[in-house]
N, C-alpha and C. Protein backbone atom coordinates (compact mmCIF):
# COMPACT_ATOMS: atom_id res chain seq x y z
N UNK A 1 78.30 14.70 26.49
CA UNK A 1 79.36 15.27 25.67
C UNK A 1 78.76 16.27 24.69
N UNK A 2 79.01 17.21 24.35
CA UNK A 2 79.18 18.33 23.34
C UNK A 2 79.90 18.49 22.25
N UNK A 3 79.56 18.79 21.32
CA UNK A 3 80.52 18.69 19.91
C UNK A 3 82.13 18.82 20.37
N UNK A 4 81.92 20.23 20.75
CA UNK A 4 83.28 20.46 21.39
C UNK A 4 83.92 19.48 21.82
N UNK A 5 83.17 18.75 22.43
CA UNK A 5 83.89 17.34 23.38
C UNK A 5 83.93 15.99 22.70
N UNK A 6 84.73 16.25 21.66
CA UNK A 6 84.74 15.02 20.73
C UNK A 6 85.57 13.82 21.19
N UNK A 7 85.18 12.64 21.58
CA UNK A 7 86.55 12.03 22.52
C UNK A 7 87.66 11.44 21.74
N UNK A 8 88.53 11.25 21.79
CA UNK A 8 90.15 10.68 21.21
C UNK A 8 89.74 9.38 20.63
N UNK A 9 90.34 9.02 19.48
CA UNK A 9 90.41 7.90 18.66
C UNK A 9 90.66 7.16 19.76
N UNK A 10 89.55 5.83 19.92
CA UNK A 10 90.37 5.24 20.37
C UNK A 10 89.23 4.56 21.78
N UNK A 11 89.21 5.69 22.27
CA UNK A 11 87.85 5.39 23.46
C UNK A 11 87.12 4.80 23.46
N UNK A 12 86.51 3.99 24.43
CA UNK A 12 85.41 3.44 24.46
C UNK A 12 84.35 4.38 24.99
N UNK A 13 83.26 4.14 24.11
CA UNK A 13 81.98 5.00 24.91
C UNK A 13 80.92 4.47 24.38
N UNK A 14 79.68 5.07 25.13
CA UNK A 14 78.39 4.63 24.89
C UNK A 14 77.40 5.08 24.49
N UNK A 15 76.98 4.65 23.40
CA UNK A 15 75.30 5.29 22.32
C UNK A 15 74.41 5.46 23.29
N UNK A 16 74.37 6.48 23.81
CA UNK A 16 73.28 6.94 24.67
C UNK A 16 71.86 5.91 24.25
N UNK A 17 71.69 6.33 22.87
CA UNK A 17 70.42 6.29 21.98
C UNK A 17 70.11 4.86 22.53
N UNK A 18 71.00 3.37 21.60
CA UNK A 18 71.19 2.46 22.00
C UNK A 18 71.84 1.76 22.64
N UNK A 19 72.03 2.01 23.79
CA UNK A 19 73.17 1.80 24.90
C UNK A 19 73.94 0.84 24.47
N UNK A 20 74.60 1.13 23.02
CA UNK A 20 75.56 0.17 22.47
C UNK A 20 76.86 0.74 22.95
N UNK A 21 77.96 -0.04 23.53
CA UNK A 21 79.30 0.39 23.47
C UNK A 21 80.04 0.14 22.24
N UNK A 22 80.99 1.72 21.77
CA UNK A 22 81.72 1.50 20.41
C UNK A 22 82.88 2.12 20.95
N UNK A 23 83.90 1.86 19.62
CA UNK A 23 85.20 2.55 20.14
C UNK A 23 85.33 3.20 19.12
N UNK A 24 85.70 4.87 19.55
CA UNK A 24 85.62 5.58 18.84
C UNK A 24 86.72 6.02 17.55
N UNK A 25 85.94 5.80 16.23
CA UNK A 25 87.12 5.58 15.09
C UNK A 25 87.48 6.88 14.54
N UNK A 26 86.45 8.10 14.70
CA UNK A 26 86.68 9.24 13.67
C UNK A 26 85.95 10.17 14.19
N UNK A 27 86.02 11.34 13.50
CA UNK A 27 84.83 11.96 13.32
C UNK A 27 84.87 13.00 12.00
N UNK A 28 83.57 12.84 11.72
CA UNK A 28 83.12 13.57 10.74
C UNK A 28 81.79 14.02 10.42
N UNK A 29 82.39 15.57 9.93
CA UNK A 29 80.84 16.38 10.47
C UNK A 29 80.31 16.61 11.25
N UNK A 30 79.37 16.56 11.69
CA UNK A 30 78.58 16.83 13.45
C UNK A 30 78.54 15.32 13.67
N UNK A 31 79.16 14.31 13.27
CA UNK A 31 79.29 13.01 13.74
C UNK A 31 80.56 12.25 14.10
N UNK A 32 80.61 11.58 15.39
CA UNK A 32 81.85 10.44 15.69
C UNK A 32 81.09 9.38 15.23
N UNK A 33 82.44 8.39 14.92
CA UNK A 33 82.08 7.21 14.22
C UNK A 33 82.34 6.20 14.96
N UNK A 34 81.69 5.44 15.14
CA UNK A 34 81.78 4.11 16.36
C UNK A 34 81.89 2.75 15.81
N UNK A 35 82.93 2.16 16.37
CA UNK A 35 83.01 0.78 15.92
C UNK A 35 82.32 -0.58 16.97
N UNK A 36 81.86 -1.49 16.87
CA UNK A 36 81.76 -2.31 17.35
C UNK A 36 82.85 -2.81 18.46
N UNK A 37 82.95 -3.15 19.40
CA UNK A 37 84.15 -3.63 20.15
C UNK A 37 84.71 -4.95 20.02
N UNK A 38 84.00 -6.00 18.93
CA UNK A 38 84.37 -6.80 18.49
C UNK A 38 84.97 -6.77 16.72
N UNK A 39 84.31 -5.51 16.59
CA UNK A 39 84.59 -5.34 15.15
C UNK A 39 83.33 -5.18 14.02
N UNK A 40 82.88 -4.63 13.06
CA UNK A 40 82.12 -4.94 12.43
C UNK A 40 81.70 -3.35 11.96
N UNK A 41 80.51 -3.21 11.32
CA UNK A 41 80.36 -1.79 10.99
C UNK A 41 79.97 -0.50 11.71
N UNK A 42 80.63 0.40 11.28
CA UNK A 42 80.46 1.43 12.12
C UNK A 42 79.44 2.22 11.52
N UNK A 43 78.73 3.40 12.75
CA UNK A 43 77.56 4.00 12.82
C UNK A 43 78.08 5.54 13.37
N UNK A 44 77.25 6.06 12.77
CA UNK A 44 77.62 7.91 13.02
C UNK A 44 77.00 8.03 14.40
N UNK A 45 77.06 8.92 15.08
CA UNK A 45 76.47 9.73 16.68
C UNK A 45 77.02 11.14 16.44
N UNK A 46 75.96 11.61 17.24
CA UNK A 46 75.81 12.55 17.56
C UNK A 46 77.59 12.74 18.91
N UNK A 47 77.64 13.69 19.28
CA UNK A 47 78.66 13.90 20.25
C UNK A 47 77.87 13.87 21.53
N UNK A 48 76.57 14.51 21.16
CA UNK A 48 75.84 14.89 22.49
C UNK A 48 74.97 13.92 23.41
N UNK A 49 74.71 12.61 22.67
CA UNK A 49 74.24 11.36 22.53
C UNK A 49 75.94 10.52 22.73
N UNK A 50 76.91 10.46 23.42
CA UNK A 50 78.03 9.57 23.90
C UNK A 50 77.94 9.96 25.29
N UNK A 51 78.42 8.65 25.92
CA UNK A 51 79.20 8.94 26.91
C UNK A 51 79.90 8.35 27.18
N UNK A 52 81.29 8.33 28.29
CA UNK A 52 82.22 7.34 28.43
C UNK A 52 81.52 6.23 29.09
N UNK A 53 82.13 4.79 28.53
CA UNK A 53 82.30 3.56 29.15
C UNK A 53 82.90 3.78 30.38
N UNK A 54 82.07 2.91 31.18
CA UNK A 54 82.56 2.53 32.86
C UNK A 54 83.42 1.42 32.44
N UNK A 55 83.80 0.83 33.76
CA UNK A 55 84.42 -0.58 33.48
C UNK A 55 83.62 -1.69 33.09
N UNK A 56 82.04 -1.12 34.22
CA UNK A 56 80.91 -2.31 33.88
C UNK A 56 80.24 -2.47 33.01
N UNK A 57 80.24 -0.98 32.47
CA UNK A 57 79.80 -0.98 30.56
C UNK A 57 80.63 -2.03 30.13
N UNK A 58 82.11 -2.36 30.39
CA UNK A 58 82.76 -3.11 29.20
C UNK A 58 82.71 -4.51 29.29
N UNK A 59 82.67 -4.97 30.94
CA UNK A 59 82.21 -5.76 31.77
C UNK A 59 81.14 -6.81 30.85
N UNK A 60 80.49 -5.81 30.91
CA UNK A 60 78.55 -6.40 30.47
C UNK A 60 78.66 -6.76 28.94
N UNK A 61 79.82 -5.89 28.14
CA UNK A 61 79.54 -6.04 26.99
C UNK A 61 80.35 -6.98 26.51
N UNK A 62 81.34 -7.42 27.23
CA UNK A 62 82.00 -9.11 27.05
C UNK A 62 81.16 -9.91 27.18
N UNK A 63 80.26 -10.03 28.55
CA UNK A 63 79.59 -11.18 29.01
C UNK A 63 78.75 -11.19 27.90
N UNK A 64 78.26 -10.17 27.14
CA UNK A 64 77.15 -10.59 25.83
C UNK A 64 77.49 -11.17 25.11
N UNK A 65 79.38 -10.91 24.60
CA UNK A 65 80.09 -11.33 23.94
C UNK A 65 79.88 -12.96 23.69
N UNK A 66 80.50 -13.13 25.43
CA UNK A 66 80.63 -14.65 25.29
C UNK A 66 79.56 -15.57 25.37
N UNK A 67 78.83 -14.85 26.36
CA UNK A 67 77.18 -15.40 25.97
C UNK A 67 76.47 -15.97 24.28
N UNK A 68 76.95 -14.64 23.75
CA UNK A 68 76.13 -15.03 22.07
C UNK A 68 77.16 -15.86 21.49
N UNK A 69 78.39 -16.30 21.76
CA UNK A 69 79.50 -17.60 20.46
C UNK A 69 79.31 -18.41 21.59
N UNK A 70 78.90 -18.77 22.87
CA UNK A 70 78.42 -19.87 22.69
C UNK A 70 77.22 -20.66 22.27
N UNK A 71 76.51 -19.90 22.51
CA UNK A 71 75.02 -20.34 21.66
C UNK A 71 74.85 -20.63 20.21
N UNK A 72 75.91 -20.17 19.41
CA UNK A 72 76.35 -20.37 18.22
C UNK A 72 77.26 -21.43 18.09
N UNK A 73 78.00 -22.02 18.86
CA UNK A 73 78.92 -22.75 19.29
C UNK A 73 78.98 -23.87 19.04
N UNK A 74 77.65 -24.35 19.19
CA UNK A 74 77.04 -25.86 18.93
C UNK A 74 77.34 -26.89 19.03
């Protein structure tokens, strides 16, 4: 993606950098703002550093989901 190519509130996509999936809250400045997909704090990116979520990006990032509250679960 390219500045130009800022994606819609709302999207899911992926931190190149840290192949974290966020959903995209804003943007500001030469930065979109990414939220957690469970929630929690958001982090600036680059535009050029995103890309869209597959299905198996979102896939994978549940199974971490549910993986880590049960281990917490106790």
């Amino acid at each position: 993606m390219t500045a130009q190519d800022v994606p819609e509130v709302g999207t899911v996509v992926v931190d190149t950098r840290s192949d974290q999936l966020g959903e995209v809250m804003g943007a500001e400045g030469p930065y979109v703002q990414l939220r957690p997909l469970g929630g929690g704090i958001e982090w600036d990116v680059p535009p050029r550093a995103l890309r869209e979520a597959t299905t198996s990006d979102e896939l994978r990032a549940k199974v971490r989901e549910v993986n880590a509250s049960r281990r917490w679960a106790g």
